[in-house]
Protein backbone atom coordinates (compact mmCIF):
# COMPACT_ATOMS: atom_id res chain seq x y z
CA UNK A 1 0.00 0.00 0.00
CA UNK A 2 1.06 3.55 -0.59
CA UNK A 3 0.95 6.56 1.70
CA UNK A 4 0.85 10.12 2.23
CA UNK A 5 4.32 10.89 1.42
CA UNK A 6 4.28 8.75 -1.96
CA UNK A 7 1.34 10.75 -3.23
CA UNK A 8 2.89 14.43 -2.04
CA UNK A 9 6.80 13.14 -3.71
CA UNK A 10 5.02 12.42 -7.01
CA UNK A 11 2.82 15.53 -6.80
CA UNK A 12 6.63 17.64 -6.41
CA UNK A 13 8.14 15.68 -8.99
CA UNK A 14 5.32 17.05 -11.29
CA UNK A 15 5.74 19.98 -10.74
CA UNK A 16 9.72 19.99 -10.69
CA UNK A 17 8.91 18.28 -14.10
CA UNK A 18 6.14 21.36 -14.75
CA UNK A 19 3.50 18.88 -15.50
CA UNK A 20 0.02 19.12 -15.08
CA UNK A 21 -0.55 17.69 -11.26
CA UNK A 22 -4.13 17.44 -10.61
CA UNK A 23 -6.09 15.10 -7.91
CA UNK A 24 -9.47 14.44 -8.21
CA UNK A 25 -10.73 13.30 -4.64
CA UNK A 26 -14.79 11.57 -4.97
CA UNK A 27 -16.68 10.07 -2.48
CA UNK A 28 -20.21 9.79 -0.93
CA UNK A 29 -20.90 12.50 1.73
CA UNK A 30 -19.57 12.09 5.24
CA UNK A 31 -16.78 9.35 3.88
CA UNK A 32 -13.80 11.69 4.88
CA UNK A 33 -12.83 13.23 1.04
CA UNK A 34 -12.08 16.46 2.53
CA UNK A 35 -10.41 14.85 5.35
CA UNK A 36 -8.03 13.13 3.20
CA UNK A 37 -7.55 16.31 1.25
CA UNK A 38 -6.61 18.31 4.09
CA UNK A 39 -3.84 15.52 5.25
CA UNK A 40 -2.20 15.68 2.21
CA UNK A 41 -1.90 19.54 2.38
CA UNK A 42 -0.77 19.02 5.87
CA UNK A 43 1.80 16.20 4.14
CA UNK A 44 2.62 18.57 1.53
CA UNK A 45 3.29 21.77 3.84
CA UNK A 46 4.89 20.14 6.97
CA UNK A 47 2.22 21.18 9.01
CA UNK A 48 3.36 20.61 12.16
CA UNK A 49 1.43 23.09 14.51
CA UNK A 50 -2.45 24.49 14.87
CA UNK A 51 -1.28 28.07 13.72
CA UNK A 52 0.38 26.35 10.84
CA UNK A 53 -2.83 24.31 10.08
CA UNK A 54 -4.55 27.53 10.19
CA UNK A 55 -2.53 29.63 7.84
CA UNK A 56 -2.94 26.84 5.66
CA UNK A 57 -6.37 26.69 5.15
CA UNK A 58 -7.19 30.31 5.66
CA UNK A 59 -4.46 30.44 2.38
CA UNK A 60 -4.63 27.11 0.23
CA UNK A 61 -8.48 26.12 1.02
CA UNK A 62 -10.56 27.41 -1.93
CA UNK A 63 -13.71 27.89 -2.30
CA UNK A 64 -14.18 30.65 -4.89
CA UNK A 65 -13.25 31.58 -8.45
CA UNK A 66 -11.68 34.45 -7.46
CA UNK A 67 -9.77 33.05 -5.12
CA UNK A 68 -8.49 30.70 -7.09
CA UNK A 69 -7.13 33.07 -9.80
CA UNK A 70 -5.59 35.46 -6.85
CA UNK A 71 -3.70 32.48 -5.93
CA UNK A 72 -2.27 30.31 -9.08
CA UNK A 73 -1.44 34.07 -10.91
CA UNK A 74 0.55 35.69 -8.24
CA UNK A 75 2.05 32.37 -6.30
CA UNK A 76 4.30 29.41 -7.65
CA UNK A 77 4.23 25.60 -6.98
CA UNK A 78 1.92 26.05 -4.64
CA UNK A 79 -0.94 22.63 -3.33
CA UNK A 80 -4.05 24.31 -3.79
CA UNK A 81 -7.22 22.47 -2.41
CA UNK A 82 -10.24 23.33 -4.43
CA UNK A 83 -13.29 22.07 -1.91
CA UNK A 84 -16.47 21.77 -3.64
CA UNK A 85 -15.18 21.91 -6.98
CA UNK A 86 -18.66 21.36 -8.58
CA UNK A 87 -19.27 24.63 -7.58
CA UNK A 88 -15.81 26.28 -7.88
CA UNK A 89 -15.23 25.20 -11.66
CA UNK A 90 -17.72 23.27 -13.14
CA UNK A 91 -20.86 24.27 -12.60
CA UNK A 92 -22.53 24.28 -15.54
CA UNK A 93 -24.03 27.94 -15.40
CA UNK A 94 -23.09 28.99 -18.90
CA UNK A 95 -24.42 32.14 -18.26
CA UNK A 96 -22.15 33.65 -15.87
CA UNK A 97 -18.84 35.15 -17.23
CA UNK A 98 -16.65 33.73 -15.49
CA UNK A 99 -17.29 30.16 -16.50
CA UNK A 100 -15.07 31.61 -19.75
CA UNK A 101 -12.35 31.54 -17.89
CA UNK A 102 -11.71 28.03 -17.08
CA UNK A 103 -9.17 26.47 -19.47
CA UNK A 104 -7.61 29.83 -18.78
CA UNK A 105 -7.15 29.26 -14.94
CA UNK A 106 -6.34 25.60 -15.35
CA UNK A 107 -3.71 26.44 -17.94
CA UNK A 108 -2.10 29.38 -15.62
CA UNK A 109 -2.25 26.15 -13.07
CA UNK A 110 0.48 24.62 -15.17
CA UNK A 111 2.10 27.55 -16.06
CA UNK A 112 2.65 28.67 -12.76
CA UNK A 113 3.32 25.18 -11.62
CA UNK A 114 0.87 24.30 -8.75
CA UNK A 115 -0.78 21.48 -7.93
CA UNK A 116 -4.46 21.08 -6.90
CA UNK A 117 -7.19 19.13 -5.98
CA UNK A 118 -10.67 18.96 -7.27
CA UNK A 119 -12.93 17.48 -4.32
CA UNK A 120 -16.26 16.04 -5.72
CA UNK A 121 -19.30 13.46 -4.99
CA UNK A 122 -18.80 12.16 -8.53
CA UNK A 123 -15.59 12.22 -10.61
CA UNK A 124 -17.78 11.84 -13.63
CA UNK A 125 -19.28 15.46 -13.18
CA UNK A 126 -15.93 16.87 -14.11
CA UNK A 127 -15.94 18.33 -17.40
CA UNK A 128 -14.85 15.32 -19.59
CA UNK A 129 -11.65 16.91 -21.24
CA UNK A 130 -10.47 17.61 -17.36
CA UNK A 131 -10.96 14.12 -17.27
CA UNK A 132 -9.37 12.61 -20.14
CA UNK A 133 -6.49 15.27 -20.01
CA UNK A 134 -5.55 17.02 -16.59
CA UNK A 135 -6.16 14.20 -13.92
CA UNK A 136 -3.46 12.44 -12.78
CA UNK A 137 -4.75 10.46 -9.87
CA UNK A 138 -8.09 9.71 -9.02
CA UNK A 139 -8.35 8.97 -5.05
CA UNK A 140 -11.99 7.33 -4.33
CA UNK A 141 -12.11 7.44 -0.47
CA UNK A 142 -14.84 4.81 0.99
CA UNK A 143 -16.05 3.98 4.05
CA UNK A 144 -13.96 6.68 6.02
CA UNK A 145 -10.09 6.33 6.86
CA UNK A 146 -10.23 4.46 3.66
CA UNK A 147 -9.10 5.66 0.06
CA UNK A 148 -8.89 3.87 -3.47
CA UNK A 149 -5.78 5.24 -5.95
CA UNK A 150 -6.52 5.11 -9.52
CA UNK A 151 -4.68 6.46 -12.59
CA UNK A 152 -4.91 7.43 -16.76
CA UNK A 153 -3.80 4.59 -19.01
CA UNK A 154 -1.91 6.28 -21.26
CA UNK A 155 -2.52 5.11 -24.68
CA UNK A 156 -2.49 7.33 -28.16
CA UNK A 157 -5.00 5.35 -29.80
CA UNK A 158 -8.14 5.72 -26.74
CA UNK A 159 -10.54 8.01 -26.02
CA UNK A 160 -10.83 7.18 -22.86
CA UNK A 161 -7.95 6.58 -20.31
CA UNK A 162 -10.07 5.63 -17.39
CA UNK A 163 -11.80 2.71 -19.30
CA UNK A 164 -15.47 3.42 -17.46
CA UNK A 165 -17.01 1.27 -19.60
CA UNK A 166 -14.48 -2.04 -18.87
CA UNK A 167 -14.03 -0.75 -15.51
CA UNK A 168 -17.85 -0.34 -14.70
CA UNK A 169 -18.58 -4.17 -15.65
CA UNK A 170 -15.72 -5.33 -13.69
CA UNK A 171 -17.12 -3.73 -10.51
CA UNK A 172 -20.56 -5.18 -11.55
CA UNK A 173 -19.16 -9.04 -11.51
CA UNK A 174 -16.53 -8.53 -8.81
CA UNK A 175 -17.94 -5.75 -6.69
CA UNK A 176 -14.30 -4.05 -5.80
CA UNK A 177 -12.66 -1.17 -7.33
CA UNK A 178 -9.36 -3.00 -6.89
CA UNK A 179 -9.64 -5.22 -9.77
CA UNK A 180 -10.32 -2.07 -11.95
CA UNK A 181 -7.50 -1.34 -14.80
CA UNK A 182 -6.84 1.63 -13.27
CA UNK A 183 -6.66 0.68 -9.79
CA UNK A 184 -3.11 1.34 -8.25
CA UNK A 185 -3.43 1.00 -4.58
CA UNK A 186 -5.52 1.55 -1.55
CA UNK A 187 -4.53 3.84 1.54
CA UNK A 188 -5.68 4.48 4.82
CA UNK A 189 -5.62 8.29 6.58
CA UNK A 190 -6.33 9.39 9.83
CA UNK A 191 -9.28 12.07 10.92
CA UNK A 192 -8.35 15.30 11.73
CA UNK A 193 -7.49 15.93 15.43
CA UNK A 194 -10.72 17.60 16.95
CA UNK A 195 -8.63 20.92 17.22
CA UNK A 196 -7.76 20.75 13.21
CA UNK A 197 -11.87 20.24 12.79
CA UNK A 198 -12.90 22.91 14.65
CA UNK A 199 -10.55 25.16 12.31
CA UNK A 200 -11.38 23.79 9.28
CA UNK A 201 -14.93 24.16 10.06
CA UNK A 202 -14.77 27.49 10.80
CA UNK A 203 -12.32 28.69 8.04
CA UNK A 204 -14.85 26.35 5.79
CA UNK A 205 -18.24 28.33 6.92
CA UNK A 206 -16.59 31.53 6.19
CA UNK A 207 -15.46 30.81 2.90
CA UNK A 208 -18.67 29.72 1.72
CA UNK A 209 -20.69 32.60 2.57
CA UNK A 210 -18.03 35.09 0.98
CA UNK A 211 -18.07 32.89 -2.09
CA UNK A 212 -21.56 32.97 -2.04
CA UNK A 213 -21.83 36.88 -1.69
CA UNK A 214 -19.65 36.87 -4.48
CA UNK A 215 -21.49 35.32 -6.96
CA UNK A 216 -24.57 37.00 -5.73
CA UNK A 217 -22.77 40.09 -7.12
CA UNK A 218 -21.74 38.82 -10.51
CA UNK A 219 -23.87 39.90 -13.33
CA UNK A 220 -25.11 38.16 -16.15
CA UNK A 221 -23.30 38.45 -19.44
CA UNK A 222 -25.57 39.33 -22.35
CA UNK A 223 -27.27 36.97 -25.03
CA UNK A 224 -24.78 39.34 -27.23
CA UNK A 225 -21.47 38.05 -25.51
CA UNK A 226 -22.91 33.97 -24.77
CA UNK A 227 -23.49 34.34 -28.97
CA UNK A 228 -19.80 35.33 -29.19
CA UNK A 229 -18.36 32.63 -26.85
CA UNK A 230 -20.11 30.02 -29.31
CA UNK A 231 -19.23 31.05 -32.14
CA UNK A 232 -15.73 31.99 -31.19
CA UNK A 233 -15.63 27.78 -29.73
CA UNK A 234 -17.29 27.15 -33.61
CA UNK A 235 -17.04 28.97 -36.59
CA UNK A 236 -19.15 26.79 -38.46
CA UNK A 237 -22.27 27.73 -36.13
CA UNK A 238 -24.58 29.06 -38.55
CA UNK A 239 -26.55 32.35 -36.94
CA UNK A 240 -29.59 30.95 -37.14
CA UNK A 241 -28.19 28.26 -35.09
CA UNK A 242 -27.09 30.45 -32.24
CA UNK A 243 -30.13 32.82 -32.72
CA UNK A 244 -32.33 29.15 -31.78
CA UNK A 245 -29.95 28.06 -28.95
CA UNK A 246 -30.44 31.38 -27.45
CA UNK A 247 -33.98 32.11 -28.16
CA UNK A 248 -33.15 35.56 -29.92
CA UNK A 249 -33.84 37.08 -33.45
CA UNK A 250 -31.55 36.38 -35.58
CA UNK A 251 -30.61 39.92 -37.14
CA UNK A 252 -29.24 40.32 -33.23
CA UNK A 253 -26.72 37.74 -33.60
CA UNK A 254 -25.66 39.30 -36.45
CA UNK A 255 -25.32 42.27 -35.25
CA UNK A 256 -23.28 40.66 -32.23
CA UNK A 257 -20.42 38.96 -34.22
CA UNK A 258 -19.77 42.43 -35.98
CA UNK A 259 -19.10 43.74 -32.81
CA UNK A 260 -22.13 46.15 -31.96
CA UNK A 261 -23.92 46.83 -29.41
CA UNK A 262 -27.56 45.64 -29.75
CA UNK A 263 -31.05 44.96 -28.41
CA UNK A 264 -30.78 41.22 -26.79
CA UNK A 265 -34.34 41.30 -25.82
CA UNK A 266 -36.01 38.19 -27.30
């Protein structure tokens, strides 16, 4: 079996490297994902005190866009532990702004040469090229103090290197992850010291509502901009396409790839 320190070497030897190093952490609710999470940061920062603990979280515990960008564009190889990433980067509300920015942020990620975590119920509700191109290690923690290591096969040829489809009807005969062709090993992790809990609670609770405040204040883009983002992803969108995915006249979409500002009532 592996442990702690195994995970957090090969995490610095990505980024030594500058590879993408990117965790995905699932699990049911209650199980312990973001307990494991927050034992690997303590792995990966030497935490050894309750003032350390706290500076960690209060720096490297994310729970907003924003503060996700603040950190990976004006820090370097830093562990950044993205808690509720469903809601941090891949919600699918395509008609905020911000949601343009994601390759963006992930690539700067690289770039800048940090190394992060995505915590989430289901790994499959990552965006699918996150999937099939940035993860590195999947950790499925289960039943608490328990955690199952998986990784990409590697091959040229597939279009999928976490073989769901092999991998689901092995689980379905054998009923274990380990027999999986991605499985690598299986771990076990303590629970945070009651002290620890009460600070990552707190520093958690906080977060949340300032994240939530924040979004509260983000406008929405116009029909005008969302018809630029799609064509600007396709070319070949015709604009009577977009006009019908957006429920707008078509004579506006038009007039919103020339670059003028228009009428985007429907």
């Amino acid at each position: 079996m592996v442990d702690l320190k195994e995970i957090v070497k090969e995490i610095k030897r990505a980024q030594f490297k500058e590879y993408d190093s990117a965790l995905a952490i699932s699990g049911y609710v209650g199980e312990g994902k973001s307990t494991f999470s927050m034992q690997l940061m303590k792995e990966y920062y030497n935490i050894k005190t309750l003032s350390e603990f706290k500076r960690m979280c209060e720096t490297y515990l994310v729970y907003s866009r924003r503060e996700l960008e603040k950190i990976t564009t004006t820090q370097e190889k830093k562990f950044i532990n993205i808690d509720e990433a469903i809601n941090v980067l891949f919600k699918r509300d395509f008609m905020k702004g911000d949601q343009k920015n994601l390759l963006r942020t992930l690539d700067v990620c690289r770039d800048m040469k940090h190394a992060f975590t995505f915590i989430i119920p289901s790994f499959w509700a990552l965006d699918s090229h996150t999937i099939q191109t940035r993860i590195r290690l999947w950790v499925h923690v289960e039943k608490q103090k328990y955690a199952h290591l998986s990784r990409p096969l590697r091959n040229p040829y597939t279009l999928d290197v976490w073989n769901r489809a092999v991998n689901e009807k092995v689980i379905a005969k054998t009923n274990s992850i380990t027999n999986t062709l991605n499985y690598i090993s299986s771990l076990t992790f303590e629970a945070l010291s009651p002290e620890e809990y009460e600070i990552y609670k707190k520093i958690k609770h906080e977060k949340r509502l300032k994240a939530r405040d924040e979004a509260d204040k983000k406008p929405d883009i116009s029909k005008s901009e969302i018809a630029r983002l799609i064509y600007n992803t396709n070319s070949n969108t015709t604009h009577a396409e977009i006009a019908k995915i957006l429920n707008i006249r078509r004579p506006t979409v038009t007039q919103a790839l020339k670059g003028r500002k228009v009428d985007t009532r429907l």
